[in-house]
C-alpha atoms as a PDB file:
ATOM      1  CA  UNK A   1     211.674   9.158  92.622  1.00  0.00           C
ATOM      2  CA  UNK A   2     213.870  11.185  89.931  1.00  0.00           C
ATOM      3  CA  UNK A   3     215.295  14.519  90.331  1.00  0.00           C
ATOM      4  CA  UNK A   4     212.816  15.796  87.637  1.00  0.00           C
ATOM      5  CA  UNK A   5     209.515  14.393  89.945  1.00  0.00           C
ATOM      6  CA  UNK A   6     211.114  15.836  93.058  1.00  0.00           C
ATOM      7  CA  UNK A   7     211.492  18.875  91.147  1.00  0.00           C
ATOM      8  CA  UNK A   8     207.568  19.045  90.042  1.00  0.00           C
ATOM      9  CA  UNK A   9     206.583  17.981  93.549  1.00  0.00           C
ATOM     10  CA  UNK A  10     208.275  20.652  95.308  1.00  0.00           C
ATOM     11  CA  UNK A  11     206.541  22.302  98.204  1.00  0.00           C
ATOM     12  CA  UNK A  12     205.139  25.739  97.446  1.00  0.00           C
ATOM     13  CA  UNK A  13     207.201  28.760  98.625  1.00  0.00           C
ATOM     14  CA  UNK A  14     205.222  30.001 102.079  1.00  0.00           C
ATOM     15  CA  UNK A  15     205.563  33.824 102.038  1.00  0.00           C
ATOM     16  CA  UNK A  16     203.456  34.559 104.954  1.00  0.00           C
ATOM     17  CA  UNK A  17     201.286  32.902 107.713  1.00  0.00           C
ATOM     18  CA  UNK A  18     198.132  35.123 108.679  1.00  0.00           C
ATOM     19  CA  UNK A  19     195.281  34.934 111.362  1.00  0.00           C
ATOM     20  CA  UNK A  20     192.141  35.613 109.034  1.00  0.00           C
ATOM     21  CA  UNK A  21     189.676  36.061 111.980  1.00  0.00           C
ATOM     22  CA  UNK A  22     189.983  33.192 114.112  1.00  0.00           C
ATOM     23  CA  UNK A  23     191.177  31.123 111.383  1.00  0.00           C
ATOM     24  CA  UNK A  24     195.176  30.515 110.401  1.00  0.00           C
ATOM     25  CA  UNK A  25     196.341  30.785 106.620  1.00  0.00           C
ATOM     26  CA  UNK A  26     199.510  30.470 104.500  1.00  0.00           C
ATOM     27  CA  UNK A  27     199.974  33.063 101.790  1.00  0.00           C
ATOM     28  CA  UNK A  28     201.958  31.112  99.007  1.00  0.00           C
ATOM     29  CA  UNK A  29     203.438  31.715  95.658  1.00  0.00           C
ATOM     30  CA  UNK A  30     201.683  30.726  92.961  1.00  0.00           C
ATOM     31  CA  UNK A  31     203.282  29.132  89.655  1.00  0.00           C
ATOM     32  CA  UNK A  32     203.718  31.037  86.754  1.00  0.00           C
ATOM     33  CA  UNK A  33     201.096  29.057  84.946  1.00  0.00           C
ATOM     34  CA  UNK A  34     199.112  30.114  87.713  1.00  0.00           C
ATOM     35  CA  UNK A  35     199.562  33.248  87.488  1.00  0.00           C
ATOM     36  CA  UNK A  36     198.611  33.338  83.686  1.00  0.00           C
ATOM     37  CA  UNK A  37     195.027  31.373  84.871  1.00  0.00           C
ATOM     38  CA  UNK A  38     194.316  34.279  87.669  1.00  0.00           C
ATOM     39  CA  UNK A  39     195.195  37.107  84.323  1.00  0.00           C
ATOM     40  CA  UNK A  40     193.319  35.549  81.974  1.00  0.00           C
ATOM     41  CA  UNK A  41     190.338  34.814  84.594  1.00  0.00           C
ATOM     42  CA  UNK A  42     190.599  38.674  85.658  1.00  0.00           C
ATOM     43  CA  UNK A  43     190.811  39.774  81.443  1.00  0.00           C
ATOM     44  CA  UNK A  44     187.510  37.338  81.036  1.00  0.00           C
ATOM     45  CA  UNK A  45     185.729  38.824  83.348  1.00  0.00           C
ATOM     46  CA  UNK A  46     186.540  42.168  82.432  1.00  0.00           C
ATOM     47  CA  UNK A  47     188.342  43.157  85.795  1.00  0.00           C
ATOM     48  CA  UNK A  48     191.393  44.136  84.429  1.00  0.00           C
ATOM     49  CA  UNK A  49     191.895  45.720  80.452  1.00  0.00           C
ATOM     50  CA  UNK A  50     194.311  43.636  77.567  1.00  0.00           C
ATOM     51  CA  UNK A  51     197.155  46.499  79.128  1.00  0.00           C
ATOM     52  CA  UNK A  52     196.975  43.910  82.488  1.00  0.00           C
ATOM     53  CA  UNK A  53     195.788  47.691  84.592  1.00  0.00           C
ATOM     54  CA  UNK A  54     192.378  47.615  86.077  1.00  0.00           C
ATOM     55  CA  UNK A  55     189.621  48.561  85.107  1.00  0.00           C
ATOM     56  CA  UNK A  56     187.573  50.692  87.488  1.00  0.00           C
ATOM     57  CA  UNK A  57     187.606  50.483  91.270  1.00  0.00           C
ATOM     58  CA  UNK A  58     185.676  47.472  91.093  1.00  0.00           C
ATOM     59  CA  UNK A  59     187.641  46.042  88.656  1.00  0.00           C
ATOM     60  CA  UNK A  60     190.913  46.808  91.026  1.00  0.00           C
ATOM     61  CA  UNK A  61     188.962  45.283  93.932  1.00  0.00           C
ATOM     62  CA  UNK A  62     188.227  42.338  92.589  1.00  0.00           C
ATOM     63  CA  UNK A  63     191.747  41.776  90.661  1.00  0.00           C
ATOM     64  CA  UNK A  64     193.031  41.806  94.319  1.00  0.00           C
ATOM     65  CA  UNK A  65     190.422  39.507  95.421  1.00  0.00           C
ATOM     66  CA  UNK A  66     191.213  36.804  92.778  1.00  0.00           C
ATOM     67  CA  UNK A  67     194.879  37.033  93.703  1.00  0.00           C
ATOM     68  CA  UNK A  68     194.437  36.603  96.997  1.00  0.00           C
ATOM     69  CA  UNK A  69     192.037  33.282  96.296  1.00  0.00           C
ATOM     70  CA  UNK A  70     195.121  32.539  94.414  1.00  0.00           C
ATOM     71  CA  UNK A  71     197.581  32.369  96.959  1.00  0.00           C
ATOM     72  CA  UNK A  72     195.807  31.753 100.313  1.00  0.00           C
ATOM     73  CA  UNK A  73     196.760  27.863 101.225  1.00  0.00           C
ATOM     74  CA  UNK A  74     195.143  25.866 103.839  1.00  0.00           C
ATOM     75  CA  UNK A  75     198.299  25.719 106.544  1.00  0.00           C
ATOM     76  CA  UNK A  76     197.580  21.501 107.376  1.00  0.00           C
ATOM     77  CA  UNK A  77     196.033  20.479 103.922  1.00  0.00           C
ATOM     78  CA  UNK A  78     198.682  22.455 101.933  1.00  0.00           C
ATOM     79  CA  UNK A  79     195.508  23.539  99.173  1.00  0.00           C
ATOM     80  CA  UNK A  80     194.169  26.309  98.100  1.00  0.00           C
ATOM     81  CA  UNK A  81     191.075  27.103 100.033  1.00  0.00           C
ATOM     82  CA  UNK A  82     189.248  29.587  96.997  1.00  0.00           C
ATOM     83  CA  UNK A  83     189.674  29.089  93.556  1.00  0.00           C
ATOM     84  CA  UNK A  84     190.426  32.287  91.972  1.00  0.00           C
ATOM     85  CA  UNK A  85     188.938  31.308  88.406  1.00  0.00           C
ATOM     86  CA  UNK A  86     185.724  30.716  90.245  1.00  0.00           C
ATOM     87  CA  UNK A  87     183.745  34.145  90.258  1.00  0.00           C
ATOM     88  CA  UNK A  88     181.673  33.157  93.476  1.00  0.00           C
ATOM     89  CA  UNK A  89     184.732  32.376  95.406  1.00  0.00           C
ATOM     90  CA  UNK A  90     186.382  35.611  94.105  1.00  0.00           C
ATOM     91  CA  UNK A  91     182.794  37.212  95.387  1.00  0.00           C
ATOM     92  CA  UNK A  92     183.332  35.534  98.798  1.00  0.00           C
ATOM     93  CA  UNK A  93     187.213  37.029  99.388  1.00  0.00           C
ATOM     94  CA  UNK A  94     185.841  40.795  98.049  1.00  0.00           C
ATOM     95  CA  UNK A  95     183.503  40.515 100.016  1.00  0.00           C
ATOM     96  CA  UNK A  96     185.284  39.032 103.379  1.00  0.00           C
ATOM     97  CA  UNK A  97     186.010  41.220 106.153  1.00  0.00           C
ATOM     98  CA  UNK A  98     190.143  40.822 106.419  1.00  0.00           C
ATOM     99  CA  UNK A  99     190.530  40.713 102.465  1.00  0.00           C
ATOM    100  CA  UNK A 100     191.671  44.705 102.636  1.00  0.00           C
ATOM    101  CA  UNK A 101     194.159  43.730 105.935  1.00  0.00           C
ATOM    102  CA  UNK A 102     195.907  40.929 103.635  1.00  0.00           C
ATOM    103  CA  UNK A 103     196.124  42.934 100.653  1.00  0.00           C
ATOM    104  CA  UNK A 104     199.663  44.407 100.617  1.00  0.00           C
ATOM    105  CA  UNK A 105     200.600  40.755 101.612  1.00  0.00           C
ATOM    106  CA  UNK A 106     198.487  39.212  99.135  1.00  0.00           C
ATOM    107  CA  UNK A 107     200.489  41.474  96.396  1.00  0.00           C
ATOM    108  CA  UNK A 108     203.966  40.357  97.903  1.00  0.00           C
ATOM    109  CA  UNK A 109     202.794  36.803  97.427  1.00  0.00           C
ATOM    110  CA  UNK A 110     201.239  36.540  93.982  1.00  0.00           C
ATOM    111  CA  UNK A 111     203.976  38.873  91.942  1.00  0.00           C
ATOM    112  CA  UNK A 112     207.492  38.734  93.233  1.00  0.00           C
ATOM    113  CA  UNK A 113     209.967  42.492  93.951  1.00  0.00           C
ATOM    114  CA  UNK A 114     212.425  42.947  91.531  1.00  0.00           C
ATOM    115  CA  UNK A 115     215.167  42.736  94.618  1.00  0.00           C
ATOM    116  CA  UNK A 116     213.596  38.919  95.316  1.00  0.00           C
ATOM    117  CA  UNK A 117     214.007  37.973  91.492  1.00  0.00           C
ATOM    118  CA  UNK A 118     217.440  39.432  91.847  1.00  0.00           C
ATOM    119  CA  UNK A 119     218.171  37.931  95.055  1.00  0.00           C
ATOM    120  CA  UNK A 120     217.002  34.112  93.419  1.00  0.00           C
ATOM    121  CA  UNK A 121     219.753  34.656  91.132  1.00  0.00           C
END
């Protein structure tokens, strides 16, 4: 295998293993692209306004919601386990007991601090 297919094969970056009730998750970066699909998912569905900032309470729930289904892996399967341009899975995490618990982690995971970017370089 080449350098290049290593490369694009790489393991995703585990930020944080969680107990979400009696289940066990990783919290994982998502890809740029990714991240793009979870914005443009959130603009479409009129969570979030073309300025990328909420829109509402509801709109700010949700937005968290979505990025959580972005970045919560199955630990042994190494998949996603929502799909965060799927509105009824977005439902299911707003709606889940533990989604406000994970959501300071959630935000570490999908969008990188400015002192890890710097760090990376």
């Amino acid at each position: 295998m080449s350098l290049k297919e290593r490369l694009k094969n790489a393991k995703r970056k585990v930020i944080k293993t969680v107990s979400l009730g009696e289940e066990t998750v990783t919290l994982c970066r998502p890809t740029h692209t990714e991240r793009i699909a979870v914005m443009s998912a959130a603009r479409a569905a009129g969570e979030i306004g073309e300025d990328e900032k909420p829109i509402g309470v509801g709109g700010a729930l949700r937005s968290i919601a979505r990025m959580a289904a972005a970045v919560i892996y199955n630990p042994e399967a190494t998949e996603r386990v929502f799909d965060p341009t799927d509105n009824a899975d977005v439902d299911a995490v707003c709606s889940a007991p533990w989604a406000e618990d994970i959501a300071k982690d959630v935000a570490q995971a999908f969008t990188p601090s400015f002192e890890e970017v710097k760090g990376n370089s």
